[in-house]
C-alpha atoms as a PDB file:
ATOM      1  CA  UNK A   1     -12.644 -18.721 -21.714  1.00  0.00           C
ATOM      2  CA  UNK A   2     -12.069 -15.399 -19.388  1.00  0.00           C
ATOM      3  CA  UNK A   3     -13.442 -12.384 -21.573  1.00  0.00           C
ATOM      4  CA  UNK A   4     -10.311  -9.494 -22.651  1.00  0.00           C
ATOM      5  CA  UNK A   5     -11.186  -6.691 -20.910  1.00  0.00           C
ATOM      6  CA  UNK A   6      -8.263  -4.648 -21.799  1.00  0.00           C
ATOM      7  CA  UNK A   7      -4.770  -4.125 -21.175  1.00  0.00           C
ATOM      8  CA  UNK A   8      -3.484  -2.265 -18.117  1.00  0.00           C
ATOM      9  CA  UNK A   9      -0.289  -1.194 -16.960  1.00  0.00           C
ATOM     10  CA  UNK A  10       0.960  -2.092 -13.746  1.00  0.00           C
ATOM     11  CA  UNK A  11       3.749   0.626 -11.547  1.00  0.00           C
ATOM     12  CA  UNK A  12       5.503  -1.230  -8.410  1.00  0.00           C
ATOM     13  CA  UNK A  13       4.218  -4.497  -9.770  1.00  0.00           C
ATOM     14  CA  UNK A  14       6.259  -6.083  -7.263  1.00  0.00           C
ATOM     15  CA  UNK A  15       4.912  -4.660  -4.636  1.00  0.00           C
ATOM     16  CA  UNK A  16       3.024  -6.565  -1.677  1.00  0.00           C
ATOM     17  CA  UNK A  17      -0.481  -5.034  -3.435  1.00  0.00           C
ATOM     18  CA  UNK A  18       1.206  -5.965  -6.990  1.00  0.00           C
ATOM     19  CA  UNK A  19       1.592  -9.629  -5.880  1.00  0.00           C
ATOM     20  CA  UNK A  20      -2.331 -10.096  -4.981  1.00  0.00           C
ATOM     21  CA  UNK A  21      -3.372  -7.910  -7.986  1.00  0.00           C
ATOM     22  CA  UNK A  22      -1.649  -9.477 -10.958  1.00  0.00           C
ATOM     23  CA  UNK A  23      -3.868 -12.705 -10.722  1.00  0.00           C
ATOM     24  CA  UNK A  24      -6.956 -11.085  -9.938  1.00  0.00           C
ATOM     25  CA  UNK A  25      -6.611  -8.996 -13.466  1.00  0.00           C
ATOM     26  CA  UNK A  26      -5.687 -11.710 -15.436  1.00  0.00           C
ATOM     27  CA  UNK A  27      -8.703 -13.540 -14.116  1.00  0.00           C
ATOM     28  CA  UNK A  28     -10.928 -10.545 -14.977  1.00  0.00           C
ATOM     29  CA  UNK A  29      -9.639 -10.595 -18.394  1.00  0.00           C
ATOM     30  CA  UNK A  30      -7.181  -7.320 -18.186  1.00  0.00           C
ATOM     31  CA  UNK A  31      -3.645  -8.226 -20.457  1.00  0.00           C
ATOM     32  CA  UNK A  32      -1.291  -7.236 -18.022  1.00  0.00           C
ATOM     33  CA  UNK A  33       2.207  -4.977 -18.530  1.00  0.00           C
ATOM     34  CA  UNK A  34       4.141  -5.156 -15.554  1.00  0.00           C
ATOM     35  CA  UNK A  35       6.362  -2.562 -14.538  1.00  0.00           C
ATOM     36  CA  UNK A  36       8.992  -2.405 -11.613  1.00  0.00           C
ATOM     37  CA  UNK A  37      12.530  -1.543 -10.884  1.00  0.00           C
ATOM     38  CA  UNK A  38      13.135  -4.698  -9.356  1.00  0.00           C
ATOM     39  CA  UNK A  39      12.225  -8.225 -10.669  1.00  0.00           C
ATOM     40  CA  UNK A  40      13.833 -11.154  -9.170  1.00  0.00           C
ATOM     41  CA  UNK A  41      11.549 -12.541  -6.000  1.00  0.00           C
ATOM     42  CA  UNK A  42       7.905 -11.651  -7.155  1.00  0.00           C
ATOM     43  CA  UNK A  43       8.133 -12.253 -11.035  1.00  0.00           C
ATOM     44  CA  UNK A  44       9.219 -15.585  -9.496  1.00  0.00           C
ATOM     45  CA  UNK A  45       6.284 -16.338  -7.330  1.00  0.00           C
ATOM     46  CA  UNK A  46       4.236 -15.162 -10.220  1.00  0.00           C
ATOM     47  CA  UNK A  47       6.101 -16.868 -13.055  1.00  0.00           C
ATOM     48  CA  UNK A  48       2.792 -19.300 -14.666  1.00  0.00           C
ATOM     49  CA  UNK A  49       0.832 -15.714 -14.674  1.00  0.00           C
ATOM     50  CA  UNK A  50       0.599 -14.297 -18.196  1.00  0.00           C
ATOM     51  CA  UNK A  51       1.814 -10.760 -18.133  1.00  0.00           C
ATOM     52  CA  UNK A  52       4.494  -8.561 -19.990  1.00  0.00           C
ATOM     53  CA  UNK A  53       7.216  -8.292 -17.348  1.00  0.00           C
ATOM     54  CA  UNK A  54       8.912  -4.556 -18.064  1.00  0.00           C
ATOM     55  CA  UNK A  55      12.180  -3.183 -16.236  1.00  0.00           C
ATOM     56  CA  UNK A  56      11.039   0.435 -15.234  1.00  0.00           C
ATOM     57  CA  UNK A  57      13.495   3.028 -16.697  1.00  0.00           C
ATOM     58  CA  UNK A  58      13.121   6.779 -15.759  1.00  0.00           C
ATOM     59  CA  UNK A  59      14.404   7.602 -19.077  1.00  0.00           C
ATOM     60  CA  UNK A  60      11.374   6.587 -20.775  1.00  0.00           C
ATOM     61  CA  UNK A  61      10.269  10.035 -22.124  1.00  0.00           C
ATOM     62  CA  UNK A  62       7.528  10.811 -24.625  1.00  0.00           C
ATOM     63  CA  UNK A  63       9.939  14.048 -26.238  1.00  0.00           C
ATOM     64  CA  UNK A  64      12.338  11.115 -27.937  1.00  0.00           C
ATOM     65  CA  UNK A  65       9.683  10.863 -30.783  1.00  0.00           C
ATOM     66  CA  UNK A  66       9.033   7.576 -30.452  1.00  0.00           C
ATOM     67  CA  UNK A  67       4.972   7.275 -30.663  1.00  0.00           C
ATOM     68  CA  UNK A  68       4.108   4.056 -29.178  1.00  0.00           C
ATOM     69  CA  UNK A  69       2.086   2.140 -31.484  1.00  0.00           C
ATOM     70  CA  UNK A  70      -1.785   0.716 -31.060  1.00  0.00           C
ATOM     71  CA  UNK A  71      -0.761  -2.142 -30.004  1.00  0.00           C
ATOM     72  CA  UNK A  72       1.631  -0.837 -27.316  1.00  0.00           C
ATOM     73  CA  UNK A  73      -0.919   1.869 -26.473  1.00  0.00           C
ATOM     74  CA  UNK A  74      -2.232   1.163 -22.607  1.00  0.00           C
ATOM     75  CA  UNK A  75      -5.006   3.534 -21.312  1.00  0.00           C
ATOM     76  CA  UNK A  76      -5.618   2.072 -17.925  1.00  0.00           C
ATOM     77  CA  UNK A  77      -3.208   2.479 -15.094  1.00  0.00           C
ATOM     78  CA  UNK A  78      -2.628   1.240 -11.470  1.00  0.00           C
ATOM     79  CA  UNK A  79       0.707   2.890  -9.652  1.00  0.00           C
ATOM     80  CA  UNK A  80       1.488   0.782  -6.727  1.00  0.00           C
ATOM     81  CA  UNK A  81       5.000   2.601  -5.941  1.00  0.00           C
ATOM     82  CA  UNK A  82       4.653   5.398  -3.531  1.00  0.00           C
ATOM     83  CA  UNK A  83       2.721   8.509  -5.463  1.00  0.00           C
ATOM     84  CA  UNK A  84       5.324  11.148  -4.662  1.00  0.00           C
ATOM     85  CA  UNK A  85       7.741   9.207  -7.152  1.00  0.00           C
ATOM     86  CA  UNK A  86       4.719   9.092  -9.662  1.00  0.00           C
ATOM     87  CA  UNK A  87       5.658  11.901 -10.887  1.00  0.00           C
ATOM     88  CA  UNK A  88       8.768  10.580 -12.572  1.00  0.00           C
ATOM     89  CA  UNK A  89       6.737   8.360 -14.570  1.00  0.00           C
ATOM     90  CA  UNK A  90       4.647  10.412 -16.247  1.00  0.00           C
ATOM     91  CA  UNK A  91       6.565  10.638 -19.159  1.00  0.00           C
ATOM     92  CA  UNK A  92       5.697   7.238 -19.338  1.00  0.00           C
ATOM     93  CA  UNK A  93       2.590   7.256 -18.847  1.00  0.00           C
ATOM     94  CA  UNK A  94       1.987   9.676 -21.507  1.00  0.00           C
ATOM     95  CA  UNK A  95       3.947   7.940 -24.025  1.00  0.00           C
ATOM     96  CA  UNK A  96       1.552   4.775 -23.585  1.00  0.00           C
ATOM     97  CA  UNK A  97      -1.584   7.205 -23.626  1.00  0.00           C
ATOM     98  CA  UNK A  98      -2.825   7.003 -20.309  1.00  0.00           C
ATOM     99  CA  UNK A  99      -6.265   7.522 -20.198  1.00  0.00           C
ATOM    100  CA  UNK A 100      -6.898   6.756 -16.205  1.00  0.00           C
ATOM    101  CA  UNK A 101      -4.533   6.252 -13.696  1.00  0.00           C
ATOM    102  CA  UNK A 102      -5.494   4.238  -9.939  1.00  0.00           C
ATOM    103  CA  UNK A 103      -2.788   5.429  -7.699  1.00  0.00           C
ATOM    104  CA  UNK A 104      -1.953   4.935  -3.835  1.00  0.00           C
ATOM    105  CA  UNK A 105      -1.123   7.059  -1.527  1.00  0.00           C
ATOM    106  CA  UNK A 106      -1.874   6.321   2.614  1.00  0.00           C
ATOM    107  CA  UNK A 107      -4.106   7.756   5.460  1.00  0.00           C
ATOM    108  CA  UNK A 108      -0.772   8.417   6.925  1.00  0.00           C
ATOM    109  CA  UNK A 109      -0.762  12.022   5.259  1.00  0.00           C
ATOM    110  CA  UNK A 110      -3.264  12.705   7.680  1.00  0.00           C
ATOM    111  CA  UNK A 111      -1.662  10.739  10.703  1.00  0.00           C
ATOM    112  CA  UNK A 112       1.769  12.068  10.721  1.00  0.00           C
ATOM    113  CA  UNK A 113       1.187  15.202  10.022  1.00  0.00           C
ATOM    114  CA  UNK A 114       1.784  16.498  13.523  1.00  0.00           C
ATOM    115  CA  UNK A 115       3.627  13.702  14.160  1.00  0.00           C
ATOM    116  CA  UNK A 116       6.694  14.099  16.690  1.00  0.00           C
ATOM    117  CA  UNK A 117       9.291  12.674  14.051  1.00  0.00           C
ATOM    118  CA  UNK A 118      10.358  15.010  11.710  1.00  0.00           C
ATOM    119  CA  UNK A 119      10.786  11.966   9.007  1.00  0.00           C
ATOM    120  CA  UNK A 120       7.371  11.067   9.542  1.00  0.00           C
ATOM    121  CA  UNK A 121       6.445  14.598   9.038  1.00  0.00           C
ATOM    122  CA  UNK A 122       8.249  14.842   5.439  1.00  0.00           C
ATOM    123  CA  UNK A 123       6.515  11.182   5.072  1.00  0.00           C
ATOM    124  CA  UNK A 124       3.129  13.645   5.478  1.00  0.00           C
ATOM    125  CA  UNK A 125       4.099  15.928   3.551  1.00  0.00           C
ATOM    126  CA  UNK A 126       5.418  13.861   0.351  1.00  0.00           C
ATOM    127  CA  UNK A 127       2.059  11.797  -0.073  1.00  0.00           C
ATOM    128  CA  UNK A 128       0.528  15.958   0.021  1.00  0.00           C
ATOM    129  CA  UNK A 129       2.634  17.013  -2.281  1.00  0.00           C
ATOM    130  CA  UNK A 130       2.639  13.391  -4.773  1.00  0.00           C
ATOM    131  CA  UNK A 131      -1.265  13.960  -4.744  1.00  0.00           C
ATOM    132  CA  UNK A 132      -1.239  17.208  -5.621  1.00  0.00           C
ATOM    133  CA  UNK A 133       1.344  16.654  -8.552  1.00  0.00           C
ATOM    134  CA  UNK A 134      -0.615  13.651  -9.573  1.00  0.00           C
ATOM    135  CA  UNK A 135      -3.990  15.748  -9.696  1.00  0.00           C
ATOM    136  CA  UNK A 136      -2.551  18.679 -11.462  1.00  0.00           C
ATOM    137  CA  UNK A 137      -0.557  16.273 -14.735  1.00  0.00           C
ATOM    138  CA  UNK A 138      -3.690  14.860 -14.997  1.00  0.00           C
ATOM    139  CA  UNK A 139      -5.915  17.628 -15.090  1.00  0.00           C
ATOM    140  CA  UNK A 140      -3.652  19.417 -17.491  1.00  0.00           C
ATOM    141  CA  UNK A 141      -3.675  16.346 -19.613  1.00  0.00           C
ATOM    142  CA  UNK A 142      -6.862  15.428 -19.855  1.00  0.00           C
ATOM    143  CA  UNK A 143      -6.449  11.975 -17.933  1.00  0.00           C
ATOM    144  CA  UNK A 144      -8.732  10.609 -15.249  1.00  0.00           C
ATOM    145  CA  UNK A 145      -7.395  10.010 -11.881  1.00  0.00           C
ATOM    146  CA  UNK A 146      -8.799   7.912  -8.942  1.00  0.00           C
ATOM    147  CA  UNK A 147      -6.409   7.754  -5.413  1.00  0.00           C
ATOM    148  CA  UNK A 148      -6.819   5.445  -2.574  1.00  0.00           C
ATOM    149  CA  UNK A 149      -5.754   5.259   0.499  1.00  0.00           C
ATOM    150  CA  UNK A 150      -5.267   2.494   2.825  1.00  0.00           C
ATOM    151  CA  UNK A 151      -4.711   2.151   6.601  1.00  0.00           C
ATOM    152  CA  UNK A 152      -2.223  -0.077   7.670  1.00  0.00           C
ATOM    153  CA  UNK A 153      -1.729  -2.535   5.166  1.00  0.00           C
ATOM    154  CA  UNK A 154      -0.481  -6.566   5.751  1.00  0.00           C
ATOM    155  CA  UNK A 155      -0.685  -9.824   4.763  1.00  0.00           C
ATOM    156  CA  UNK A 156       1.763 -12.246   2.937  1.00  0.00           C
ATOM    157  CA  UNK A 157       4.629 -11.652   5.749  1.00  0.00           C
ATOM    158  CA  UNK A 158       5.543  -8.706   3.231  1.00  0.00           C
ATOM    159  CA  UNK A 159       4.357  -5.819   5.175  1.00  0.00           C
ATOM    160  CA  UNK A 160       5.991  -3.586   7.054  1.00  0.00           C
ATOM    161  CA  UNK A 161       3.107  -3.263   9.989  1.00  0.00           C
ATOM    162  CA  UNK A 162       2.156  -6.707  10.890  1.00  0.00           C
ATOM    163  CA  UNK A 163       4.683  -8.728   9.780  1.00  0.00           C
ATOM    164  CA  UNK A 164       7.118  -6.657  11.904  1.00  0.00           C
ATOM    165  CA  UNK A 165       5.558  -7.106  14.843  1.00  0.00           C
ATOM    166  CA  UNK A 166       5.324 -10.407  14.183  1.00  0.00           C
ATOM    167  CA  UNK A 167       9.205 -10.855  13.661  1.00  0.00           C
ATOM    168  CA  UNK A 168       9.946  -8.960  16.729  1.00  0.00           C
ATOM    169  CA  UNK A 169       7.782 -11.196  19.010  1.00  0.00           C
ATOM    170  CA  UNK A 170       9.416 -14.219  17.446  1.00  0.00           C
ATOM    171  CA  UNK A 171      12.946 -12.902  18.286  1.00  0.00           C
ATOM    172  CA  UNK A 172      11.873 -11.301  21.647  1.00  0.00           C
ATOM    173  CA  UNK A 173       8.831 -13.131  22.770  1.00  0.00           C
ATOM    174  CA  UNK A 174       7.125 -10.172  23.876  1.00  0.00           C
ATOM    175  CA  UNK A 175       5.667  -6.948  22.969  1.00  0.00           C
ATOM    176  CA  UNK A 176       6.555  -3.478  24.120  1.00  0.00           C
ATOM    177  CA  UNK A 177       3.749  -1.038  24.468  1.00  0.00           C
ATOM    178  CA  UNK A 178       3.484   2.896  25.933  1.00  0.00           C
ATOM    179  CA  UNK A 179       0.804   2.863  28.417  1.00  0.00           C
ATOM    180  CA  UNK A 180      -2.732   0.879  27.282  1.00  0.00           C
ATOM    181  CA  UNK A 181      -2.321   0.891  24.162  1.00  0.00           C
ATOM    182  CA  UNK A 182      -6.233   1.322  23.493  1.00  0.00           C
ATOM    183  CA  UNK A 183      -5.753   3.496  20.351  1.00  0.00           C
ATOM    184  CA  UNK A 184      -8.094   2.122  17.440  1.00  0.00           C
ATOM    185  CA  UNK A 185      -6.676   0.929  14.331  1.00  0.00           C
ATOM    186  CA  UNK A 186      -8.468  -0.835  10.637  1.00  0.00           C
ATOM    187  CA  UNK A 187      -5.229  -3.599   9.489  1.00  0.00           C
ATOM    188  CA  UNK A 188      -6.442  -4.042   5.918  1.00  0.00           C
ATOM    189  CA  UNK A 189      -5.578  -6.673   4.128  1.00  0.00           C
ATOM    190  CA  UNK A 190      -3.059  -6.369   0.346  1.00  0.00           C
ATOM    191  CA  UNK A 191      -5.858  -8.470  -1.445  1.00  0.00           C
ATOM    192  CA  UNK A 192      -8.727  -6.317  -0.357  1.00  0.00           C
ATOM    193  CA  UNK A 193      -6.348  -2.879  -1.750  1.00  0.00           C
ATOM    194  CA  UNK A 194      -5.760  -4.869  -4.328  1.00  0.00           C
ATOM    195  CA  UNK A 195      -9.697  -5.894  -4.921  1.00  0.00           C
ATOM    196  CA  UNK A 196      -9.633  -1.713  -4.471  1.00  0.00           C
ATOM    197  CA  UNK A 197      -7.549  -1.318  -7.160  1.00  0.00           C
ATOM    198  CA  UNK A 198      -9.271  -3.466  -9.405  1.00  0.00           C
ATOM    199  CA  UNK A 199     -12.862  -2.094  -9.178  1.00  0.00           C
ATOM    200  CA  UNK A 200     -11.652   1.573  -9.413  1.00  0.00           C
ATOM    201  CA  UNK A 201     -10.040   0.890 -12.895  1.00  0.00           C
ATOM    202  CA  UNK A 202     -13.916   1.253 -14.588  1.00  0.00           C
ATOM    203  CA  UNK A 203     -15.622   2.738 -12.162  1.00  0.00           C
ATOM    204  CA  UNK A 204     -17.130   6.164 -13.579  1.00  0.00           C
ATOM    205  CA  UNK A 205     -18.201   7.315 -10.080  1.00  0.00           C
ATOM    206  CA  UNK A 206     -14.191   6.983  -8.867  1.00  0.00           C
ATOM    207  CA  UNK A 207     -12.993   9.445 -11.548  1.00  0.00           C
ATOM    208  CA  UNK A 208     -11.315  12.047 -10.580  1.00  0.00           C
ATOM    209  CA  UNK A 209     -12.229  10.993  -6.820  1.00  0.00           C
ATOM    210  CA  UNK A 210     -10.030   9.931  -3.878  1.00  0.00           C
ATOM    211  CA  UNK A 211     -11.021   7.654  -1.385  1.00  0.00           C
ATOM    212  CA  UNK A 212      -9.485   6.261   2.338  1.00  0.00           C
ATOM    213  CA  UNK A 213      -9.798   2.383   2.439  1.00  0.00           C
ATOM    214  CA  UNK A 214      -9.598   0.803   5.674  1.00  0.00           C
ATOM    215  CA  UNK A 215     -10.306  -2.837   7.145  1.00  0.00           C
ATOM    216  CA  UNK A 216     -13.386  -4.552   7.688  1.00  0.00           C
ATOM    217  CA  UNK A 217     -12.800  -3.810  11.409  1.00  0.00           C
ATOM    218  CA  UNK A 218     -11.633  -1.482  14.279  1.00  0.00           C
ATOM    219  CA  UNK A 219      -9.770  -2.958  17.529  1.00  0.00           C
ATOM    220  CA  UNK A 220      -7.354  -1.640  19.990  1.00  0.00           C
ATOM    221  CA  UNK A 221      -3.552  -1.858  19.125  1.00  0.00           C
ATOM    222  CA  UNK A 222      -3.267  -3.684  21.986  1.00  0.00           C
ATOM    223  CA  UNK A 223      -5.841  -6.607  20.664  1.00  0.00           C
ATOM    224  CA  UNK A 224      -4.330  -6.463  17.374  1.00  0.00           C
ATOM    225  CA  UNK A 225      -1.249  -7.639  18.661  1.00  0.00           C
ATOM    226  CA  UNK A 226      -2.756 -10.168  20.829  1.00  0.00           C
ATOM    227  CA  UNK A 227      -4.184 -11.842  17.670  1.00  0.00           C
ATOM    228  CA  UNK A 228      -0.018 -11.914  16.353  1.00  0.00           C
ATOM    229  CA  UNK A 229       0.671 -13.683  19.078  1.00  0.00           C
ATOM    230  CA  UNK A 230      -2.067 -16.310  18.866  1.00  0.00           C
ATOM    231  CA  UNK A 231      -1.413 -16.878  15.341  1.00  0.00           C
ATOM    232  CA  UNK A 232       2.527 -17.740  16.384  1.00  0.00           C
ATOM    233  CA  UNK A 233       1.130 -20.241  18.771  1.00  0.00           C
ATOM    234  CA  UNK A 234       2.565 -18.048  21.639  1.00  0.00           C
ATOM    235  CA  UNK A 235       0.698 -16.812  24.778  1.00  0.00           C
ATOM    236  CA  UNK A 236       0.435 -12.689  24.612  1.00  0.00           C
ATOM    237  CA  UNK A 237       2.881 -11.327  27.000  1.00  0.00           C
ATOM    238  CA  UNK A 238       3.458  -7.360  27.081  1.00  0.00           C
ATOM    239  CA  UNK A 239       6.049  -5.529  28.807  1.00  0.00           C
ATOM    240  CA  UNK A 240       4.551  -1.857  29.342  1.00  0.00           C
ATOM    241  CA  UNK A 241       7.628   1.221  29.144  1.00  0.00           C
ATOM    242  CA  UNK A 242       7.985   4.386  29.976  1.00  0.00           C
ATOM    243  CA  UNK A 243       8.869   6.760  26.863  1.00  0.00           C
ATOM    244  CA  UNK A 244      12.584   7.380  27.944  1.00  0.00           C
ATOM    245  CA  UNK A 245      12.707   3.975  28.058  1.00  0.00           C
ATOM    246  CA  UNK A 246      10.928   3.317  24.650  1.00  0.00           C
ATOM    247  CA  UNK A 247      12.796   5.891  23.077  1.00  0.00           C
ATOM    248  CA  UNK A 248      16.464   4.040  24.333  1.00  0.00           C
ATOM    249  CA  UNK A 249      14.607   0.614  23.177  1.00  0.00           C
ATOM    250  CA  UNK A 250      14.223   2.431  19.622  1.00  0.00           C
ATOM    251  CA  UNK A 251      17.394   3.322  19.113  1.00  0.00           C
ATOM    252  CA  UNK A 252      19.192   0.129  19.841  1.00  0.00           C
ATOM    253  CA  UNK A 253      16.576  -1.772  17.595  1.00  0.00           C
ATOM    254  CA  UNK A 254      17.012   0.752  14.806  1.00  0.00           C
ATOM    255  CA  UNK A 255      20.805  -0.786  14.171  1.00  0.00           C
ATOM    256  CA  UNK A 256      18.579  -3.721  12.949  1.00  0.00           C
ATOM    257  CA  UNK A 257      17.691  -3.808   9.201  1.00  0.00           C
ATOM    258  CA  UNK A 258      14.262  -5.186   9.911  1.00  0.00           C
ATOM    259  CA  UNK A 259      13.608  -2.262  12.158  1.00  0.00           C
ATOM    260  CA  UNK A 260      14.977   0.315  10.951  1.00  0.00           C
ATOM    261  CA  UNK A 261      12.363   2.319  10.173  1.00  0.00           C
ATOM    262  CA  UNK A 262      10.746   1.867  13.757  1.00  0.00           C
ATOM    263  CA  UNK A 263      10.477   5.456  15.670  1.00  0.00           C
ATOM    264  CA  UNK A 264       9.362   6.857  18.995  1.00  0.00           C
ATOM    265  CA  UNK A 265       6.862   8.635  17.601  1.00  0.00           C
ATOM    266  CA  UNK A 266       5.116   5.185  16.344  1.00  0.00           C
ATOM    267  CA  UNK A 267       4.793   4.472  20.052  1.00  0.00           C
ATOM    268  CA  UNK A 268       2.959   7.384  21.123  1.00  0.00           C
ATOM    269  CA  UNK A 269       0.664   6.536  18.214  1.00  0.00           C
ATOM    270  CA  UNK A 270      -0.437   3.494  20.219  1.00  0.00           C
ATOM    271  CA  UNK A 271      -2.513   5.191  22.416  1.00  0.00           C
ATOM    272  CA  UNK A 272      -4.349   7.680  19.020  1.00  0.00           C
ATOM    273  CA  UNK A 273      -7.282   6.659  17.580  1.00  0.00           C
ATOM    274  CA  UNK A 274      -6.400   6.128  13.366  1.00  0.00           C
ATOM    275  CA  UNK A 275     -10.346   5.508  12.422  1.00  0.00           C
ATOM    276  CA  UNK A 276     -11.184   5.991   8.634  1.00  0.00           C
ATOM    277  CA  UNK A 277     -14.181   5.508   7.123  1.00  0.00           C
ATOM    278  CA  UNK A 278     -14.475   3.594   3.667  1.00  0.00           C
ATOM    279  CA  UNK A 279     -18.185   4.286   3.086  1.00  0.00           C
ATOM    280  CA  UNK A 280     -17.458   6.245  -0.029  1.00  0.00           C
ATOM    281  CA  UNK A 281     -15.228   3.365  -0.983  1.00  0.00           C
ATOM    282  CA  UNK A 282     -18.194   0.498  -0.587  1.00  0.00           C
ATOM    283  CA  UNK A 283     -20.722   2.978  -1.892  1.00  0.00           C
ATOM    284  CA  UNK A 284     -19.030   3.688  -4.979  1.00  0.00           C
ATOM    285  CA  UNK A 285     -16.399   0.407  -5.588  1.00  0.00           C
ATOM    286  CA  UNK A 286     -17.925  -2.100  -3.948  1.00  0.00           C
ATOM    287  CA  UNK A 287     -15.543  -2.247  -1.620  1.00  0.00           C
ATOM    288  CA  UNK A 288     -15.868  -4.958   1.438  1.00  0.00           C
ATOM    289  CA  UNK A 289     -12.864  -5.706   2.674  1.00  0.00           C
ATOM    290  CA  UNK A 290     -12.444  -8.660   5.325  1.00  0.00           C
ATOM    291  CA  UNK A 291     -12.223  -8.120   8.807  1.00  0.00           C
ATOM    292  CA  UNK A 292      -8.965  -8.507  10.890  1.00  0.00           C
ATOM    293  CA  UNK A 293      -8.515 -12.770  10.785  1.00  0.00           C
ATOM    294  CA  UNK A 294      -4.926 -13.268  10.804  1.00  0.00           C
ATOM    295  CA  UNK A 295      -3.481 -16.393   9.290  1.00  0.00           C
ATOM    296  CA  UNK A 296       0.056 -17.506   9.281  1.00  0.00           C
ATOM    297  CA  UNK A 297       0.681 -17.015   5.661  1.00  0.00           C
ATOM    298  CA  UNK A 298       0.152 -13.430   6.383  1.00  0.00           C
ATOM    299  CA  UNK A 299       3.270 -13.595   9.117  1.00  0.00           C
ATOM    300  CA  UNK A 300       5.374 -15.841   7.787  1.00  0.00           C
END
């Protein structure tokens, strides 16, 4: 009989990170409450897990005057929705009586900083400002904080990174790339965030400590891609474009939902370098995360 370790409350439960987490804390004991704005496809997957599903309303508030009781009180949390909404929760999370909060936030507020997309640039600039916000309620309250944050995330066909790629070279069947594509990237993989998440929740040397997470292992963007296509069973092909031409490509494939989000500026990011080291991460967490093996589950 697993051990209770305590109960933890769960923001974006639904999320890609919330699917691989749920399981591993209810195997470590934790009673889970689950929070998230939208239910329907994940609570499903998850539906034998035992865990207190909650619809996330902003209007939770702790200046109603309704104290929570002991039993509702929850002193560990992990946010898995973006950290520059965060801040509309902490109502919330003071009503429950946080004690410490695990958030994420990305490696992407140092990437797109300077990036050539002004969208990408208020991307930067929103993970800045959500840490900083995050930081100062908790200092002012007395609650512990821990951030992390990943590289490029996938796994699960749920990402936005992989799993697009791997969509567009099952509708195209090719790749576009901008020049060699040699820039270095570290794909980490939802369960190992996840595994993240789990070991910074009583971890006295993550408190009040951030930390970049990245995969168990650096390749070209080009090679990355290769492996997408050998996991579809397809022979890599590449068709290499100028940036007018990219930028042209963009715009016609941005009148598709699945990429919508794509930009020209992720293009010229190709051919950067977006190295992180997690040795702070493994030295403090434990954290080991698995090096870049692709299966299909983690495309389809």
């Amino acid at each position: 009989m697993t051990t209770f370790t305590g109960r933890v409350g769960v923001i974006g439960a639904t999320s890609l990170v919330g699917e691989c987490l749920l399981p591993l804390l209810i195997e470590r004991g934790w009673e889970v409450v689950a929070f998230s704005r939208r239910m329907q496809d994940t609570q499903h997957r998850l539906k034998n897990l035992l865990v207190d599903w909650q619809l996330l309303r902003q209007e939770e508030s702790s200046d109603d005057g309704n104290i929570p009781t002991t039993e509702k009180q929850i002193s560990h949390w992990i946010c898995l929705a973006p950290i520059w909404v965060l801040p509309e929760y902490f109502p919330l999370l003071s009503l429950y009586g946080a004690k410490h909060v695990v958030a994420i936030s990305s490696t992407s507020r140092f990437t797109k900083d300077n990036s050539s997309d002004p969208a990408e640039q208020a991307l930067a600039e929103r993970l800045v400002d959500g840490e900083q916000l995050f930081i100062g309620w908790a200092e002012k309250n007395q609650v512990l904080w821990t951030i992390l944050r990943p590289t490029l995330i996938y796994g699960l066909g749920r990402d936005k990174n992989i799993g697009v790629i791997a969509r567009f070279i099952q509708r195209f069947a090719f790749s576009p790339l901008l020049g060699e594509a040699q820039g270095l990237r570290q794909p980490v993989h939802a369960h190992d965030v996840a595994l993240g998440c789990l070991a910074a929740l009583n971890a006295e040397k993550a408190f009040n400590r951030s930390y970049n997470i990245s995969g168990g292992e650096t390749l070209p963007y080009r090679a990355m891609v290769e492996r997408i296509f050998l996991v579809l069973g397809r022979k890599p092909r590449f068709v290499t474009l100028p940036l007018w031409i990219f930028r042209g490509t963009v715009f016609c494939l941005r009148v598709l939902p699945r990429f919508r989000h794509w930009s020209v500026a992720m293009a010229e990011r190709m051919n950067q370098d977006l190295v992180f080291d997690h040795e702070d991460a493994s030295r403090d967490l434990g954290f080991c995360p698995r090096p870049f093996l692709l299966t299909r589950e983690d495309i389809s």
